[in-house]
PDB file of N, CA and C in Angstrom:
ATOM      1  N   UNK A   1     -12.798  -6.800 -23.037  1.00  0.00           N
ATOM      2  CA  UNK A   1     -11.588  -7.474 -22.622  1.00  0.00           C
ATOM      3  C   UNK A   1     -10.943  -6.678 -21.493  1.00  0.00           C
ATOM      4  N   UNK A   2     -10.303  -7.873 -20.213  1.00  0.00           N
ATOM      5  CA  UNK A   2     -10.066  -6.885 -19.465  1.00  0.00           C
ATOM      6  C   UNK A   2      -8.260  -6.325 -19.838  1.00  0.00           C
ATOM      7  N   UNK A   3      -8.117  -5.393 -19.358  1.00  0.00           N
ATOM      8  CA  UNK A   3      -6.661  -4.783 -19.629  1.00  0.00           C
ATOM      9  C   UNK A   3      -6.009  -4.166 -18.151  1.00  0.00           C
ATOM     10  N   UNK A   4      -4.811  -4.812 -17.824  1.00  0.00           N
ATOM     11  CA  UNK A   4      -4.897  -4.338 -16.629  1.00  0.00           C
ATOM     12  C   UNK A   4      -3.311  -3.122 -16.773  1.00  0.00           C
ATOM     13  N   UNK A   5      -3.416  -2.757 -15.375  1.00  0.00           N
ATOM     14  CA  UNK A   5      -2.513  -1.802 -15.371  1.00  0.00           C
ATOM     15  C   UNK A   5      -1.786  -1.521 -14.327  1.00  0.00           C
ATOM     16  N   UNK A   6      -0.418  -0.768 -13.908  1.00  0.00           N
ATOM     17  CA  UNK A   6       0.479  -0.742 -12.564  1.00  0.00           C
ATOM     18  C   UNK A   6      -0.648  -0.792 -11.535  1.00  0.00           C
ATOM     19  N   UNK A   7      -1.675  -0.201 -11.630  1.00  0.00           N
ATOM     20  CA  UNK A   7      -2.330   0.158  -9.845  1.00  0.00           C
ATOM     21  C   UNK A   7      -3.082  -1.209  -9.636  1.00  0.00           C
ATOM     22  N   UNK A   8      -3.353  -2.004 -10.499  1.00  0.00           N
ATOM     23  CA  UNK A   8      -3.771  -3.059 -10.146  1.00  0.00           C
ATOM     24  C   UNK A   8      -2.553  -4.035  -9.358  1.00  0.00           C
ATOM     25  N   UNK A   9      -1.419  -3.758  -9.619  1.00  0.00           N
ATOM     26  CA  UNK A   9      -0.574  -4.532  -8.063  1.00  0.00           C
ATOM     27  C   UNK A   9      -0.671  -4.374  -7.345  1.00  0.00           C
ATOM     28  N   UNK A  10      -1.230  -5.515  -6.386  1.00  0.00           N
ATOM     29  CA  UNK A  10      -1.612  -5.401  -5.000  1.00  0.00           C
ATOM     30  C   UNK A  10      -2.845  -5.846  -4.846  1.00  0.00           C
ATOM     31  N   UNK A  11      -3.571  -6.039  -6.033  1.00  0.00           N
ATOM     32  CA  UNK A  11      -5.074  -6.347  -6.104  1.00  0.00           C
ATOM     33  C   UNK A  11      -4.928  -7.755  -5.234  1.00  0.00           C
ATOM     34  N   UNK A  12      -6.303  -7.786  -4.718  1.00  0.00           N
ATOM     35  CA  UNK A  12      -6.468  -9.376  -4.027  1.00  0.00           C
ATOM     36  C   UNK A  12      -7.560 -10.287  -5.530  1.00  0.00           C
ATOM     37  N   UNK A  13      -6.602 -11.776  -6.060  1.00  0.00           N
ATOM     38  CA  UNK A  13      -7.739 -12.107  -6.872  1.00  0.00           C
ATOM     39  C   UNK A  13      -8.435 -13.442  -6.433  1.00  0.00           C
ATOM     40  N   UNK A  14      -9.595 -13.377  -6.209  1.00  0.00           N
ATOM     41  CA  UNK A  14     -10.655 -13.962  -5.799  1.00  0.00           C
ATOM     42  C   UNK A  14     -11.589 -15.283  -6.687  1.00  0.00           C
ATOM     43  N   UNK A  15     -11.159 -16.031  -6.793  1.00  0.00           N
ATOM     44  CA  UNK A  15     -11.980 -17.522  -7.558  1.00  0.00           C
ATOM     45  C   UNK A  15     -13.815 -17.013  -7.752  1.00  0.00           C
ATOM     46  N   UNK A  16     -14.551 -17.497  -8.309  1.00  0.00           N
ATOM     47  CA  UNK A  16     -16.102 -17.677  -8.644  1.00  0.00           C
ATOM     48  C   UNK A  16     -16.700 -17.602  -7.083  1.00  0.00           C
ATOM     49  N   UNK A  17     -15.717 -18.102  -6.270  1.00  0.00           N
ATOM     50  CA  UNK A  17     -17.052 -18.846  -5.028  1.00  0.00           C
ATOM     51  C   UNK A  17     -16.528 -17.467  -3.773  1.00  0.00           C
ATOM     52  N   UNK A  18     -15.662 -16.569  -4.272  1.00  0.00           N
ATOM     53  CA  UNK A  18     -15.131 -15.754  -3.460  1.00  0.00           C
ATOM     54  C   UNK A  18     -14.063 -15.899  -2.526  1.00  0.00           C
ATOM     55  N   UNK A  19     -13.403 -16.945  -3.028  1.00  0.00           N
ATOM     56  CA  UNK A  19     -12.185 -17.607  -2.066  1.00  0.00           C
ATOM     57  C   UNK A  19     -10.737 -16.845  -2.529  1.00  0.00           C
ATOM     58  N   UNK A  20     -10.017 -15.756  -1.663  1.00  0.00           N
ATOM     59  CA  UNK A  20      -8.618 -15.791  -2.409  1.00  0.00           C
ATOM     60  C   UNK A  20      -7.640 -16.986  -2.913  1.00  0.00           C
ATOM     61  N   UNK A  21      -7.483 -16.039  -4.038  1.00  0.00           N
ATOM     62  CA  UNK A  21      -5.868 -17.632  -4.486  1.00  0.00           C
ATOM     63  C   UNK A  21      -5.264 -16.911  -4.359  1.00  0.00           C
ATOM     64  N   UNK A  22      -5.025 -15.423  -4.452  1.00  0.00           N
ATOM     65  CA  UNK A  22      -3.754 -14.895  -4.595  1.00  0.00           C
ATOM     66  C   UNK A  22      -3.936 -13.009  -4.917  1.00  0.00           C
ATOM     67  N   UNK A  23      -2.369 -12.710  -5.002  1.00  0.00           N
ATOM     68  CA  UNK A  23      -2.154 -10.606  -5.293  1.00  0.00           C
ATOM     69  C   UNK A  23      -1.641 -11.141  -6.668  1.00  0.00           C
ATOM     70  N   UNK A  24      -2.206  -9.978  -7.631  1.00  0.00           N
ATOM     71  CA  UNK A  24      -1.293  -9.167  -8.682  1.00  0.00           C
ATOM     72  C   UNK A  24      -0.012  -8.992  -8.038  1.00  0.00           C
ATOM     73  N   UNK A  25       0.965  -9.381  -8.519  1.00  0.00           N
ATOM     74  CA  UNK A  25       2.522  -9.192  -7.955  1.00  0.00           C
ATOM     75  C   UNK A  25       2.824  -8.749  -9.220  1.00  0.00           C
ATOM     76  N   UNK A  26       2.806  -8.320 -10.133  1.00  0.00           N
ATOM     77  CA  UNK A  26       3.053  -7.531 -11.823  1.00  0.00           C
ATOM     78  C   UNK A  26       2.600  -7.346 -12.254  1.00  0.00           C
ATOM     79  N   UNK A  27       2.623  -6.248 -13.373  1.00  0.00           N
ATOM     80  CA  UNK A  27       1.681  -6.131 -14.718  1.00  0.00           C
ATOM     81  C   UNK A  27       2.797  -5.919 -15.513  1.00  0.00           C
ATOM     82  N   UNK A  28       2.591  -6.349 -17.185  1.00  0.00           N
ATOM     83  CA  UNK A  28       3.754  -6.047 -17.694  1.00  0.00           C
ATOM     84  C   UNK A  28       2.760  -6.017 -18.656  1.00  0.00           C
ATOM     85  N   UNK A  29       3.005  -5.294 -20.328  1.00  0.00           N
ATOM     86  CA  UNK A  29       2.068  -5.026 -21.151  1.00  0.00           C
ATOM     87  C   UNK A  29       0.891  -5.209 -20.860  1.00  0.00           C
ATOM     88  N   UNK A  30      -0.045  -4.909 -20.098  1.00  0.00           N
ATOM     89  CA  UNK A  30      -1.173  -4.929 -19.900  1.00  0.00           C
ATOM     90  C   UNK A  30      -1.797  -6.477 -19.357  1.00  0.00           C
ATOM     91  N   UNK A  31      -0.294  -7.424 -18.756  1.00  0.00           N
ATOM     92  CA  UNK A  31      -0.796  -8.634 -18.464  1.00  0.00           C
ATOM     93  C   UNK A  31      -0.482  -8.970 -17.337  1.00  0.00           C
ATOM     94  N   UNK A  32      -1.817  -8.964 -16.568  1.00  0.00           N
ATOM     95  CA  UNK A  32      -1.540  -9.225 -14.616  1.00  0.00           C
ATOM     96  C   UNK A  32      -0.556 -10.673 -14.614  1.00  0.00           C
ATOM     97  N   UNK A  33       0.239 -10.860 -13.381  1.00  0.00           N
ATOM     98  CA  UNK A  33       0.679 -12.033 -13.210  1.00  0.00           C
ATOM     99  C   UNK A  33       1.001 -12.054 -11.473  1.00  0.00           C
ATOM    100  N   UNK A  34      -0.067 -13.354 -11.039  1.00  0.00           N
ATOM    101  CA  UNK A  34      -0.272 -13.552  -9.944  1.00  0.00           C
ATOM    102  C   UNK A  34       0.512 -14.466  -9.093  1.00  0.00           C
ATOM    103  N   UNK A  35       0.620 -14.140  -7.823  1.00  0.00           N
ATOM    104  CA  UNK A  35       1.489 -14.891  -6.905  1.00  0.00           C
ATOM    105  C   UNK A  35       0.116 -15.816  -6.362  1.00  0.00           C
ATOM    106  N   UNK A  36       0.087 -17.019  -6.685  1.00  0.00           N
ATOM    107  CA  UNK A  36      -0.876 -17.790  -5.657  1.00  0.00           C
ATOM    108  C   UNK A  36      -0.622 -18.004  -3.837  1.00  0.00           C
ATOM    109  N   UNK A  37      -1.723 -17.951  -3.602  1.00  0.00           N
ATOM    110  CA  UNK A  37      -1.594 -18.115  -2.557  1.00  0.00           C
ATOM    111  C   UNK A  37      -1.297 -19.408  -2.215  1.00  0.00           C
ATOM    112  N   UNK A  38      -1.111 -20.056  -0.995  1.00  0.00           N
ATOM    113  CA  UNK A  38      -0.535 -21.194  -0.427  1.00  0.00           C
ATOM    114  C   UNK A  38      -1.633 -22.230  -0.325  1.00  0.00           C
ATOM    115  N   UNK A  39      -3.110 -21.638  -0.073  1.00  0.00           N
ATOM    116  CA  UNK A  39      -4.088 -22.544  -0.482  1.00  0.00           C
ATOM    117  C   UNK A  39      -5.152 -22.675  -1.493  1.00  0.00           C
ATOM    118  N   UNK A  40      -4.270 -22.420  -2.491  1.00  0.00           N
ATOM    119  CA  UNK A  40      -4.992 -22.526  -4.293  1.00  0.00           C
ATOM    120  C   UNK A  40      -4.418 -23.959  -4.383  1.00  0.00           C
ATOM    121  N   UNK A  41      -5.931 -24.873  -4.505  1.00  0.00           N
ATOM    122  CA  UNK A  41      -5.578 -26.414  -4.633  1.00  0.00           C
ATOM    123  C   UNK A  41      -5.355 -26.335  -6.404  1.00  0.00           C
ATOM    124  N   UNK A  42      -4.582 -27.556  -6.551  1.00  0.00           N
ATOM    125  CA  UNK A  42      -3.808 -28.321  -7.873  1.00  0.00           C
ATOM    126  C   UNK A  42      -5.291 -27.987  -9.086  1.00  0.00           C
ATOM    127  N   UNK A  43      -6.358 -28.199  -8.375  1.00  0.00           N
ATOM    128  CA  UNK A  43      -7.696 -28.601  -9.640  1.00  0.00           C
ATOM    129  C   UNK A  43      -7.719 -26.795 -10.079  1.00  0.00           C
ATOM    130  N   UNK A  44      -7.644 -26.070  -9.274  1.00  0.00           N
ATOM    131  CA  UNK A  44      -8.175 -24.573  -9.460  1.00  0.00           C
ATOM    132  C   UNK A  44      -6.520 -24.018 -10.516  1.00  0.00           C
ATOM    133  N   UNK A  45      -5.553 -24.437 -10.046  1.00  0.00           N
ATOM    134  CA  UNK A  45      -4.075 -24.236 -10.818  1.00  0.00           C
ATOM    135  C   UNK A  45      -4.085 -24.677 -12.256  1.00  0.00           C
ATOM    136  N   UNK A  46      -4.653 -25.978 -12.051  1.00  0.00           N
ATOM    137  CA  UNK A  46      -4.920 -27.161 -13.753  1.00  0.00           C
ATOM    138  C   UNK A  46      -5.579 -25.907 -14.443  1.00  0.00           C
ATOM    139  N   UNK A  47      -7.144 -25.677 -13.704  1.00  0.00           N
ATOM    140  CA  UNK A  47      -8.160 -24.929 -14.672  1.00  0.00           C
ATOM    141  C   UNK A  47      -7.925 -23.774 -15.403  1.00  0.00           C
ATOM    142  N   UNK A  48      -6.851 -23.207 -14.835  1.00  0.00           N
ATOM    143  CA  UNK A  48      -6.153 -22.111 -14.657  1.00  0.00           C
ATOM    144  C   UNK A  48      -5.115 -21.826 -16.214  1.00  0.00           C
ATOM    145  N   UNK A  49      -4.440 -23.290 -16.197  1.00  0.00           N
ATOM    146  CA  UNK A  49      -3.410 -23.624 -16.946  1.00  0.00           C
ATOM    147  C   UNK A  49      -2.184 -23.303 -16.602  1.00  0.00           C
ATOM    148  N   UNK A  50      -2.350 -23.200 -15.172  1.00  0.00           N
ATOM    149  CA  UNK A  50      -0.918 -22.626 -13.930  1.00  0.00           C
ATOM    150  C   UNK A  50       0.345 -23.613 -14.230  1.00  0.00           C
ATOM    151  N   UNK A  51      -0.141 -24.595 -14.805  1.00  0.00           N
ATOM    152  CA  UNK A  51       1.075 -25.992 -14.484  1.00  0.00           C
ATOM    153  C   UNK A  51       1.012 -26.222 -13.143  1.00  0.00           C
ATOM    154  N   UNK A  52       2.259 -27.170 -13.088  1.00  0.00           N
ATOM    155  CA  UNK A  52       2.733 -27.239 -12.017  1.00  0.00           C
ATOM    156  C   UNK A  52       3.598 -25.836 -10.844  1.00  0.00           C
ATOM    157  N   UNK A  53       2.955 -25.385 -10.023  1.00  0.00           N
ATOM    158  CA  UNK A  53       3.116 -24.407  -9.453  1.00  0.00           C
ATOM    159  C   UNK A  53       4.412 -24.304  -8.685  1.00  0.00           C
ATOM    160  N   UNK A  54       5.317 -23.500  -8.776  1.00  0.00           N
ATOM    161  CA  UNK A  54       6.284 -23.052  -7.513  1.00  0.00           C
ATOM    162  C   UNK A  54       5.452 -21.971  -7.062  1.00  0.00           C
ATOM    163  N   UNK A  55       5.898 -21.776  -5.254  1.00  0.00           N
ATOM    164  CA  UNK A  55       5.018 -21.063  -4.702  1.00  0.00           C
ATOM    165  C   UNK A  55       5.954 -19.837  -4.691  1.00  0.00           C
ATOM    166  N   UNK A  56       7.139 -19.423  -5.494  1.00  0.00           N
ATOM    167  CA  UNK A  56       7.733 -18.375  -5.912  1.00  0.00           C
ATOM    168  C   UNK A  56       7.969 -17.558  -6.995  1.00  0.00           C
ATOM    169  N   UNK A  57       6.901 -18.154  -7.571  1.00  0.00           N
ATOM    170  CA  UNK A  57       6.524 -17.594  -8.943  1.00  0.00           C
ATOM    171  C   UNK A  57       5.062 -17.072  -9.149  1.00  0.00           C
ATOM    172  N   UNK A  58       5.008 -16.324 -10.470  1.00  0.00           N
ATOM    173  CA  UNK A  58       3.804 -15.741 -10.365  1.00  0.00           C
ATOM    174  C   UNK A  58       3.341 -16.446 -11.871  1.00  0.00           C
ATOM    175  N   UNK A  59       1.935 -16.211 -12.088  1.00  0.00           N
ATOM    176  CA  UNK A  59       1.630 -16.678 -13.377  1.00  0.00           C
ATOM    177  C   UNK A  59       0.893 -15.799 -14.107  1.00  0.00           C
ATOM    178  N   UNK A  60       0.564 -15.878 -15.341  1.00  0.00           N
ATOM    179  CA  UNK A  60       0.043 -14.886 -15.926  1.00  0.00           C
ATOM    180  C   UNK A  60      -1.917 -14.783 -15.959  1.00  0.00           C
ATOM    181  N   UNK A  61      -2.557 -14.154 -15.820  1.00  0.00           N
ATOM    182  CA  UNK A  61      -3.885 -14.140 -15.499  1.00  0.00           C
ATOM    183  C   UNK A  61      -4.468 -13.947 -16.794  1.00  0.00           C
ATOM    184  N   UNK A  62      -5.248 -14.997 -17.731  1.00  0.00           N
ATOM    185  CA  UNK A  62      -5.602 -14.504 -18.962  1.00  0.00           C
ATOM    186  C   UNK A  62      -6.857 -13.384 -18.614  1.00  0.00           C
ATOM    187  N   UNK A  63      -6.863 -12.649 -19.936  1.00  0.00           N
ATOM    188  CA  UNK A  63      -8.277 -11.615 -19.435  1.00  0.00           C
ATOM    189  C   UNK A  63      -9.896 -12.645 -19.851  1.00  0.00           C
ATOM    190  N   UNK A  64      -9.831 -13.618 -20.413  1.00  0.00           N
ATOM    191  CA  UNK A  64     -11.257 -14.467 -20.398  1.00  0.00           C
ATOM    192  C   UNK A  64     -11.100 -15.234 -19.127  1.00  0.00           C
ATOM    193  N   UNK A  65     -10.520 -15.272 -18.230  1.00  0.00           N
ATOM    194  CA  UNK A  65     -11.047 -15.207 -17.030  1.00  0.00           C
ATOM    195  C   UNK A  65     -11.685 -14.285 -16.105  1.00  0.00           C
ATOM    196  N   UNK A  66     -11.530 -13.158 -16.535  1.00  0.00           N
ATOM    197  CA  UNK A  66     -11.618 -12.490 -15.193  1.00  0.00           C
ATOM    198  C   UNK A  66     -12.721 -11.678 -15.580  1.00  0.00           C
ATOM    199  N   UNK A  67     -13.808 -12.010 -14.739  1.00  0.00           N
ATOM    200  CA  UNK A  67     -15.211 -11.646 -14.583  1.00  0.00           C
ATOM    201  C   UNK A  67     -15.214 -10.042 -14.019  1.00  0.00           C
ATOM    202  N   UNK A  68     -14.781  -9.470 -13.073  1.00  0.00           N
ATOM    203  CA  UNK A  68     -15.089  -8.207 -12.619  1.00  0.00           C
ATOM    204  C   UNK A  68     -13.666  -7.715 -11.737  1.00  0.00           C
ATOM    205  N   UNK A  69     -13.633  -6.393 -12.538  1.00  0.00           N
ATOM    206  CA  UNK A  69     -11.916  -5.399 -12.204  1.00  0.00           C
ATOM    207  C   UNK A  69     -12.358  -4.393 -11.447  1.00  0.00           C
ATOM    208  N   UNK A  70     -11.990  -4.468 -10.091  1.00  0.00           N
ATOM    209  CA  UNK A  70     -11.903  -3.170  -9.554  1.00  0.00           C
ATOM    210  C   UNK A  70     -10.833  -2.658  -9.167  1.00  0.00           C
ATOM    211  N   UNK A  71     -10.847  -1.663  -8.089  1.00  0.00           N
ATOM    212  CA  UNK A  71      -9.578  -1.619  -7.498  1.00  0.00           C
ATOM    213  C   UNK A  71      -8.913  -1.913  -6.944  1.00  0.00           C
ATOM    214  N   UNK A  72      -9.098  -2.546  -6.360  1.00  0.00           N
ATOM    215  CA  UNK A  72      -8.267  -3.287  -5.318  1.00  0.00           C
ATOM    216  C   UNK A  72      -8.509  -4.889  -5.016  1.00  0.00           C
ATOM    217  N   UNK A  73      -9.863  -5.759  -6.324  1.00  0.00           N
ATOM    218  CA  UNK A  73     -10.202  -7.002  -6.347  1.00  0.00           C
ATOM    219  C   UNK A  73     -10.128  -7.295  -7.606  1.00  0.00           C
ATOM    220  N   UNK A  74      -9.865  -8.577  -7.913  1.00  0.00           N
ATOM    221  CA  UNK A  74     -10.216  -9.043  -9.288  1.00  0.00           C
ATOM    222  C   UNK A  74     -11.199 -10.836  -8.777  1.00  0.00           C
ATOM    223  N   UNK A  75     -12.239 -10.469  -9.753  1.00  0.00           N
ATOM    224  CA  UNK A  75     -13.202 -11.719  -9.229  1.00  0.00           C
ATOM    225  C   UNK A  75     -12.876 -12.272 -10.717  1.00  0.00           C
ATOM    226  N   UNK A  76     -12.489 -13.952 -10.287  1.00  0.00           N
ATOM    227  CA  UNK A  76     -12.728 -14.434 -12.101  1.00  0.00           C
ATOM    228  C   UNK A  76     -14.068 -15.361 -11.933  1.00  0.00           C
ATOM    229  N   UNK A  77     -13.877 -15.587 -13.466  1.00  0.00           N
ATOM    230  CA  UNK A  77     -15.122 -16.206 -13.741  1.00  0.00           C
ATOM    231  C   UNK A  77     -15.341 -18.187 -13.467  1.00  0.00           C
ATOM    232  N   UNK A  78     -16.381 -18.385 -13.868  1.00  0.00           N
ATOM    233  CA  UNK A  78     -16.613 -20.138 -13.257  1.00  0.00           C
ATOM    234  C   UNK A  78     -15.802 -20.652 -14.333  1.00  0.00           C
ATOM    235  N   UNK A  79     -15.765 -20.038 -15.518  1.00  0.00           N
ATOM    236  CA  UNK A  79     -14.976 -20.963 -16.806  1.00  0.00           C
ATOM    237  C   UNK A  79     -14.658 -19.663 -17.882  1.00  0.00           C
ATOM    238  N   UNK A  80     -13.762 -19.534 -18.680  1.00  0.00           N
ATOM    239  CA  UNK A  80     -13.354 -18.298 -19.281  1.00  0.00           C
ATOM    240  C   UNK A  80     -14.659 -17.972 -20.527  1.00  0.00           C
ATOM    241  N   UNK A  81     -14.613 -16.602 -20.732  1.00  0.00           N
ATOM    242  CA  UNK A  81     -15.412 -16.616 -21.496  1.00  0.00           C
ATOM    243  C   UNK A  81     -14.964 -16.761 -22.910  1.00  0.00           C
ATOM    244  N   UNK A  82     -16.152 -17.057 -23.961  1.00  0.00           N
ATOM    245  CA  UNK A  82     -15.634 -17.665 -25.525  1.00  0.00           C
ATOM    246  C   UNK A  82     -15.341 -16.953 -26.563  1.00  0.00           C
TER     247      UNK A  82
END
């Protein structure tokens, strides 16, 4: 499971196909929460369980998404794992 932490703000996080949606803009108990970017379409937000998005808010990044943590990237996965 991933667990994230302060130095991961700032991370760039990256969709399956390598496309940014968006930065870590927080971590708070060990739970990233991302600012999307301006061209993360509605279907990738739905899959997400983003809701309906303000582009001034951040959302929370579950960890069965997110396929591979480095430092300064987070790649998620095609569908969360089970």
């Amino acid at each position: 499971m991933t667990t994230f932490t302060e130095r991961d703000v700032g991370s760039s996080v990256f969709d399956a196909d390598r496309e940014k949606i968006g930065v870590i803009a927080a971590v708070e108990d060990g739970t990233a929460y991302v600012e999307p970017g301006p061209s993360l379409t509605e279907e990738l937000k739905a899959k997400l369980d983003w809701g309906d998005p303000d582009p001034d808010e951040a959302y929370a990044l579950r960890p069965e998404w997110v396929e591979e943590l480095n430092d300064d990237e987070v790649l998620l996965r095609t569908r969360p794992r089970d």
